[in-house]
C-alpha atoms as a PDB file:
ATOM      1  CA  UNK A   1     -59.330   8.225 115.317  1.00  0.00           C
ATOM      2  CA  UNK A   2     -57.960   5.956 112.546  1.00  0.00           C
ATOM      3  CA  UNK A   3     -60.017   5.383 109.288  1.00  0.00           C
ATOM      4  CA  UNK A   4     -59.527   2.828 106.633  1.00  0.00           C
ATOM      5  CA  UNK A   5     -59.608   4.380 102.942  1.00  0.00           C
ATOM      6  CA  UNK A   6     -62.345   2.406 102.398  1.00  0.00           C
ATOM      7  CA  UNK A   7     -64.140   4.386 105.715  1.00  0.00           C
ATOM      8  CA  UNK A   8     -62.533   7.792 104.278  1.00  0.00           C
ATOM      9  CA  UNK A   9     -63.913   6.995 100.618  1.00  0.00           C
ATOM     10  CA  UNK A  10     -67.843   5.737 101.905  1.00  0.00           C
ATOM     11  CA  UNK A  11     -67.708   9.483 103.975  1.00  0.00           C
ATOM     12  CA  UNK A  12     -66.774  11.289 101.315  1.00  0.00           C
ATOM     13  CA  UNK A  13     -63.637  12.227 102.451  1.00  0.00           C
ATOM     14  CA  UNK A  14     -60.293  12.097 100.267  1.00  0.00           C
ATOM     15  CA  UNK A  15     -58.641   8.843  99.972  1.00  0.00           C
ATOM     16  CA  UNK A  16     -56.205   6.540  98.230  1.00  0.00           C
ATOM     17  CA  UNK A  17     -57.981   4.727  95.723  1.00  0.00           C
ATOM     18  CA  UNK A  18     -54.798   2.973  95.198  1.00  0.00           C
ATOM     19  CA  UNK A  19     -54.899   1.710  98.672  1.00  0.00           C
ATOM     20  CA  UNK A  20     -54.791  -2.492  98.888  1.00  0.00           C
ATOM     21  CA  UNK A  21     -58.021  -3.386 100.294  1.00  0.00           C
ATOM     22  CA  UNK A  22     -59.967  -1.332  97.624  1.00  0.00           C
ATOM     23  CA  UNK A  23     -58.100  -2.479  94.486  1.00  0.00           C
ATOM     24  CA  UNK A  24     -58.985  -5.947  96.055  1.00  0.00           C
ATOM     25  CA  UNK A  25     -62.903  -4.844  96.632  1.00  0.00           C
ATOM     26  CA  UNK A  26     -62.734  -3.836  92.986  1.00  0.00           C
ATOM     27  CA  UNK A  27     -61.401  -6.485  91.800  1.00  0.00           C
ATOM     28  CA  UNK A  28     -64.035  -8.484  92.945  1.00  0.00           C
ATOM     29  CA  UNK A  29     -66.507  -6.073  91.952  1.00  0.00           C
ATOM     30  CA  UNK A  30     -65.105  -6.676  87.938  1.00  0.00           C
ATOM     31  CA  UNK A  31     -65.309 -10.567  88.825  1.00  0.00           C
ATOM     32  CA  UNK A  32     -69.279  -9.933  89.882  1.00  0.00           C
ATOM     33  CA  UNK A  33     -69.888  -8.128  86.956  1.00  0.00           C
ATOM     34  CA  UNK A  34     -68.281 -10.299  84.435  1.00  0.00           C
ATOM     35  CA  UNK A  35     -70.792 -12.743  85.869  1.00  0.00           C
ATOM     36  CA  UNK A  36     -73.648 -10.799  85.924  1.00  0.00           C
ATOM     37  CA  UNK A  37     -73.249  -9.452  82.593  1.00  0.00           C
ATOM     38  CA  UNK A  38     -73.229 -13.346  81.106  1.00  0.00           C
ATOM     39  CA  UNK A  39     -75.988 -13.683  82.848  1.00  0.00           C
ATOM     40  CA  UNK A  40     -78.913 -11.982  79.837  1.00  0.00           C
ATOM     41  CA  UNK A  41     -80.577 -15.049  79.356  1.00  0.00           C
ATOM     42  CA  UNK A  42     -81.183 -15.841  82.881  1.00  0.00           C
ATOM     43  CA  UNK A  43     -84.327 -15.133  83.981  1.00  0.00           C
ATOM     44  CA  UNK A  44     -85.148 -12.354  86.273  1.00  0.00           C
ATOM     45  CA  UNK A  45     -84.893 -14.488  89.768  1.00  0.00           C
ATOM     46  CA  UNK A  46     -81.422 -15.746  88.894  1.00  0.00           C
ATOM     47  CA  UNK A  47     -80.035 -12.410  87.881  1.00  0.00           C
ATOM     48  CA  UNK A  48     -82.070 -10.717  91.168  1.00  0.00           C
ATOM     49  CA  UNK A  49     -79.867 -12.979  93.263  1.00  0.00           C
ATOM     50  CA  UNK A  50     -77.019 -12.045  91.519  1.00  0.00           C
ATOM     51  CA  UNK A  51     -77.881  -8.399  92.128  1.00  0.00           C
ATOM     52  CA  UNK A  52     -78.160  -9.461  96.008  1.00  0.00           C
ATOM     53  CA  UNK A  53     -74.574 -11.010  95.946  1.00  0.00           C
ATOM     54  CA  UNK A  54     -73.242  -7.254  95.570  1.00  0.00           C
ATOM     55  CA  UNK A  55     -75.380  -4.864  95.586  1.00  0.00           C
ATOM     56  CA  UNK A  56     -75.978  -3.152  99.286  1.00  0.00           C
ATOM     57  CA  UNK A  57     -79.924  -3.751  99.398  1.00  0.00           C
ATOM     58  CA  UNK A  58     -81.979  -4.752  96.128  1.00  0.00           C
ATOM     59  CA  UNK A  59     -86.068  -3.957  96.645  1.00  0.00           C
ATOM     60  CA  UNK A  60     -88.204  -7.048  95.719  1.00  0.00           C
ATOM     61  CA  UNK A  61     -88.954  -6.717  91.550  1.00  0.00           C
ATOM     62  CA  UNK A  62     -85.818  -4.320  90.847  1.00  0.00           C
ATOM     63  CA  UNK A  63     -84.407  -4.888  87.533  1.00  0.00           C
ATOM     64  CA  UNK A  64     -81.117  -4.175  86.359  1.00  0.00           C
ATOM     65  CA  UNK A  65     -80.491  -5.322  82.337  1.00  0.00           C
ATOM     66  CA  UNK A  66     -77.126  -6.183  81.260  1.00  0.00           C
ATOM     67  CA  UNK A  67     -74.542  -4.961  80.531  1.00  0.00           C
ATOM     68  CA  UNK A  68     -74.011  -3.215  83.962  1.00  0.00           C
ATOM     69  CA  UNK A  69     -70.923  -1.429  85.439  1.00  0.00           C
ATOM     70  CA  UNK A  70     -70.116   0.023  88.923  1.00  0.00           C
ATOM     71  CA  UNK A  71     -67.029   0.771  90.935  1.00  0.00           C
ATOM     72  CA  UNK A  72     -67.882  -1.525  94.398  1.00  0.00           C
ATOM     73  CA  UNK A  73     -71.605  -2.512  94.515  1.00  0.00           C
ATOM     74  CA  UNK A  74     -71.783  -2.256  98.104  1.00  0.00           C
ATOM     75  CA  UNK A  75     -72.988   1.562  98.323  1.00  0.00           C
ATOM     76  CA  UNK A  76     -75.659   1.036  96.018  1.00  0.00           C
ATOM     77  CA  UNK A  77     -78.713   0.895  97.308  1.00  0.00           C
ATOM     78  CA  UNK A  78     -82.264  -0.557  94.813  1.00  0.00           C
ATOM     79  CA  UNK A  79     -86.109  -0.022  96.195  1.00  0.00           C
ATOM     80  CA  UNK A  80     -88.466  -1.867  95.212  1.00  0.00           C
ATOM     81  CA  UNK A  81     -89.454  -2.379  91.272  1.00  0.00           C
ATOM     82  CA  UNK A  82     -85.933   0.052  90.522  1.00  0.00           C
ATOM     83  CA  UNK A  83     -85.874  -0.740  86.606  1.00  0.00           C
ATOM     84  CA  UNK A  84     -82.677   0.029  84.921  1.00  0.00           C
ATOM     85  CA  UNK A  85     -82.384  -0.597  81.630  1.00  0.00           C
ATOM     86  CA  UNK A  86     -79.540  -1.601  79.078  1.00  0.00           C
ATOM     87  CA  UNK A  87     -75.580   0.013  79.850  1.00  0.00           C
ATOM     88  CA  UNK A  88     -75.779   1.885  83.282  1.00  0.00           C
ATOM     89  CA  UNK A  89     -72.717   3.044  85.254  1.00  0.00           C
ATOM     90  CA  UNK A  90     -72.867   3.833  89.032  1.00  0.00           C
ATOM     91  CA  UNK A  91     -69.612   5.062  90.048  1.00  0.00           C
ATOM     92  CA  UNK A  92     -70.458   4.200  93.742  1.00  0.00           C
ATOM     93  CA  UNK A  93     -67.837   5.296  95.650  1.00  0.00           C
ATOM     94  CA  UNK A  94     -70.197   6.855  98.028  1.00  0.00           C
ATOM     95  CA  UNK A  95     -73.517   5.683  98.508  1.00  0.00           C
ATOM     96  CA  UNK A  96     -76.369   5.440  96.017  1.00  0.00           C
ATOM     97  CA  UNK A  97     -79.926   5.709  96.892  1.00  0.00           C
ATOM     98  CA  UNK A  98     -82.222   4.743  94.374  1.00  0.00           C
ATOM     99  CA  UNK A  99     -85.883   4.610  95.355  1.00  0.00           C
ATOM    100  CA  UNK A 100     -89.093   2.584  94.857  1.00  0.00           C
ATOM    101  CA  UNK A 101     -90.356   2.437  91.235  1.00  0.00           C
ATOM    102  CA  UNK A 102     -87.881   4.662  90.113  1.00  0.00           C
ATOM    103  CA  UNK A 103     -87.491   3.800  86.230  1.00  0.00           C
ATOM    104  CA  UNK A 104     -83.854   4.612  84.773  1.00  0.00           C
ATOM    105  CA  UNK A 105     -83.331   4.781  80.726  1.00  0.00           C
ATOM    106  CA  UNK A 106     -80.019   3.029  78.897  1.00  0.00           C
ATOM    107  CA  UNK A 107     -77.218   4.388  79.201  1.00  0.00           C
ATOM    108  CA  UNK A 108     -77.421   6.633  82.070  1.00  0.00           C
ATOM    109  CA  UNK A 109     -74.575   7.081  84.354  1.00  0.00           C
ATOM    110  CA  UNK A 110     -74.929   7.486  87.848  1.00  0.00           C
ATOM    111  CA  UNK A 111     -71.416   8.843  89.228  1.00  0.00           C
ATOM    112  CA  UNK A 112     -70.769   9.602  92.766  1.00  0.00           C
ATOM    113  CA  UNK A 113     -66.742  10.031  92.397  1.00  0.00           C
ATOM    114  CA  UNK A 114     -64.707  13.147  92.762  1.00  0.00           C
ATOM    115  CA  UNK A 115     -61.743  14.641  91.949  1.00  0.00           C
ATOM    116  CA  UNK A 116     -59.986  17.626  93.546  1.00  0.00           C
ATOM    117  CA  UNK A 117     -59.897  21.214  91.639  1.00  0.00           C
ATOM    118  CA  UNK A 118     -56.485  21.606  92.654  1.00  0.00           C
ATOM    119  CA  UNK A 119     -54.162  21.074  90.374  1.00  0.00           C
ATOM    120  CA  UNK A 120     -51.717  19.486  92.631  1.00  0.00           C
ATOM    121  CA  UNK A 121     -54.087  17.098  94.621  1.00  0.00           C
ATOM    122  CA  UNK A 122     -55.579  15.845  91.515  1.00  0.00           C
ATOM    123  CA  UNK A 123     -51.676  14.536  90.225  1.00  0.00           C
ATOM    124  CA  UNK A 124     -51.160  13.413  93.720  1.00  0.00           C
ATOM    125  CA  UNK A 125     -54.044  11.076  93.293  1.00  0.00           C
ATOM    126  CA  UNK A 126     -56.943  11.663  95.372  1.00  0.00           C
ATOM    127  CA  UNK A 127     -60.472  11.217  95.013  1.00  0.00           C
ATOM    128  CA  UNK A 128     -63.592  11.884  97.095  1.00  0.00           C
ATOM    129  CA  UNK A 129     -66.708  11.176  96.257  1.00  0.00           C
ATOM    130  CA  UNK A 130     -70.579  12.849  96.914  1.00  0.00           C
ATOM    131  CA  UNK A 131     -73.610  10.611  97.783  1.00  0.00           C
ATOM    132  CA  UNK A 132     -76.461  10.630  95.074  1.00  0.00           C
ATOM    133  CA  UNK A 133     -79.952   9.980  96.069  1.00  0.00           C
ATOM    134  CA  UNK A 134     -82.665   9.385  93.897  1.00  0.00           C
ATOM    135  CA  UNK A 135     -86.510   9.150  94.935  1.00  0.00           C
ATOM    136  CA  UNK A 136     -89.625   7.767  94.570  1.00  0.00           C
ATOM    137  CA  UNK A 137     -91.143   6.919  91.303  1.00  0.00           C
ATOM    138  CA  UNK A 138     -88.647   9.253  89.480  1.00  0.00           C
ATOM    139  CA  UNK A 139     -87.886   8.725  85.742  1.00  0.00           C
ATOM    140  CA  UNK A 140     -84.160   9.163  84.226  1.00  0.00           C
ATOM    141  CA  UNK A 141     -84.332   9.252  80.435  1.00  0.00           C
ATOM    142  CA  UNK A 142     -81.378   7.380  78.249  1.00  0.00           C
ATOM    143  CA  UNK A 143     -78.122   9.230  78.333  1.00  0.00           C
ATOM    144  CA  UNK A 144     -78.522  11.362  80.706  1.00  0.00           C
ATOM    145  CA  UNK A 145     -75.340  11.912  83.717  1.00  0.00           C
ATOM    146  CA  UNK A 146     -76.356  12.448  87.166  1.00  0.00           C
ATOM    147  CA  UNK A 147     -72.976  14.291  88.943  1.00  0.00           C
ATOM    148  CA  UNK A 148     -71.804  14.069  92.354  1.00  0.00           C
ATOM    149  CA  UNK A 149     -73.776  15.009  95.568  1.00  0.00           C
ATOM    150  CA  UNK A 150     -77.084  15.669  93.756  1.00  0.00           C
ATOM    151  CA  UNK A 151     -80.429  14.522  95.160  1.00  0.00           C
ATOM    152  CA  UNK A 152     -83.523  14.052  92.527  1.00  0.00           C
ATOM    153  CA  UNK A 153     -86.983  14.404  94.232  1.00  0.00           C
ATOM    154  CA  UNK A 154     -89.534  11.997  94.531  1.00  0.00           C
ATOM    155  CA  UNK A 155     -91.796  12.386  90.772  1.00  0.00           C
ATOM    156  CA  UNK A 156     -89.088  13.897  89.289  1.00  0.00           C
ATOM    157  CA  UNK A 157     -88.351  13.649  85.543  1.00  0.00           C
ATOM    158  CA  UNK A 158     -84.967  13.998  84.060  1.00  0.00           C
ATOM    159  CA  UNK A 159     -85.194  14.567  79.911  1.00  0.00           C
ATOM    160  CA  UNK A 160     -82.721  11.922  77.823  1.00  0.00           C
ATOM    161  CA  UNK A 161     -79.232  13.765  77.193  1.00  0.00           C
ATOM    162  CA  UNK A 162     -79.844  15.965  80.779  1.00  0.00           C
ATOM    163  CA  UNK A 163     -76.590  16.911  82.681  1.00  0.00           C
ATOM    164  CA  UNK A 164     -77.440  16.628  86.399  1.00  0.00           C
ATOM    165  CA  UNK A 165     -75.578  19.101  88.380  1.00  0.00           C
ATOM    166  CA  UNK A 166     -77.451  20.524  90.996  1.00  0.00           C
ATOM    167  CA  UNK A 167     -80.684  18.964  93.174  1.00  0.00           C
ATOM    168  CA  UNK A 168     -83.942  18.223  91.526  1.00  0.00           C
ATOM    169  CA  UNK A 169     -86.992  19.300  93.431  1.00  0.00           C
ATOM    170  CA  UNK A 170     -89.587  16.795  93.895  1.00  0.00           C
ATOM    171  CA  UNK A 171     -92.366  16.662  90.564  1.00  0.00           C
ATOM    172  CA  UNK A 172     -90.054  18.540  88.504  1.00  0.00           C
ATOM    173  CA  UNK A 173     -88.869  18.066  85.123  1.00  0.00           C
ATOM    174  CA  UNK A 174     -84.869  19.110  84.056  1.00  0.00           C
ATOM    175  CA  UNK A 175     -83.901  18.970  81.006  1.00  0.00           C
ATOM    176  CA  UNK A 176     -80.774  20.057  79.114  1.00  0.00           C
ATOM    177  CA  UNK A 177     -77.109  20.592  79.679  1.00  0.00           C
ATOM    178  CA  UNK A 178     -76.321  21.491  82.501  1.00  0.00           C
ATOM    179  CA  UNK A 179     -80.152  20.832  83.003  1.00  0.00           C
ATOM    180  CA  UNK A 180     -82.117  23.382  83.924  1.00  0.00           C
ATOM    181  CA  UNK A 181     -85.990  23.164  85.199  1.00  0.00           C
ATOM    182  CA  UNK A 182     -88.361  22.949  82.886  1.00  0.00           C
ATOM    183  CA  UNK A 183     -91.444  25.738  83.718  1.00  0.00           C
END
């Protein structure tokens, strides 16, 4: 059976990220974000629709405060009252669950793309990527990285600064780098 790169890259499988219909998806991901992040002073309806114009699903009262950056848009997916504050990043190459009244601090990045250990595949140029899901009512402090393929619990806390490498168990708090559970 014959997959596009873009089908290869939303399953997680390696692809060409060089390939022509996903330097054109990108591109007009960079045109939707240098739209959206003019778009400060709008109020919070008119930047909401903005949101909708990219974003895969977008939960009624999710926020997102500019600046914002993302590979696609498409494989991100907002419930409803997602805040995220100032200077996020979702490498979305795969998809990106975030759920209801999760609240996510400035600067946090969000990054779902891959690269091969081997030497040689990495200088050949491809890239996977690991789906990230996020639950309910979680909170993500400022700075902190959440790396490919993990999946934060529902209640969960991550500290500011945390390194997210491995799943977070529902009401738990990690903190550090790589984060660890906090007992």
């Amino acid at each position: 059976m014959f997959m596009s790169e873009r089908q290869k890259m939303i399953s997680g499988l390696p692809y060409n990220p060089g390939d022509p219909e996903l330097q054109a998806d990108q591109t007009t991901a960079k045109h939707w974000m240098a739209r959206y992040n003019a778009s400060l002073a709008s109020t919070p309806a008119e930047r909401r629709d903005l949101l909708r114009q990219r974003l895969g699903e977008v939960g009624e009262g999710a926020v997102i405060r500019p600046p914002f950056h993302c590979d696609y848009g498409y494989n991100i997916r907002l419930g409803r009252n997602v805040f995220l504050n100032f200077n996020c990043v979702i490498l979305d190459v795969c998809e990106v669950d975030i759920g209801d009244q999760t609240q996510i601090g400035p600067g946090v990045q969000i990054l779902t793309a891959d690269h091969p250990r081997d030497a040689a595949e990495r200088a050949a140029g491809v890239e996977f990527g690991r789906p990230i899901v996020i639950g309910f009512n979680v909170w993500i402090g400022g700075g902190a990285l959440i790396l490919p393929g993990v999946t934060i619990g529902d209640d969960a806390i991550i500290g500011a600064g945390a390194v997210v490498t491995r799943d977070v168990p529902a009401g738990a708090t990690a903190v550090g780098n790589p984060a660890r559970i906090r007992l």
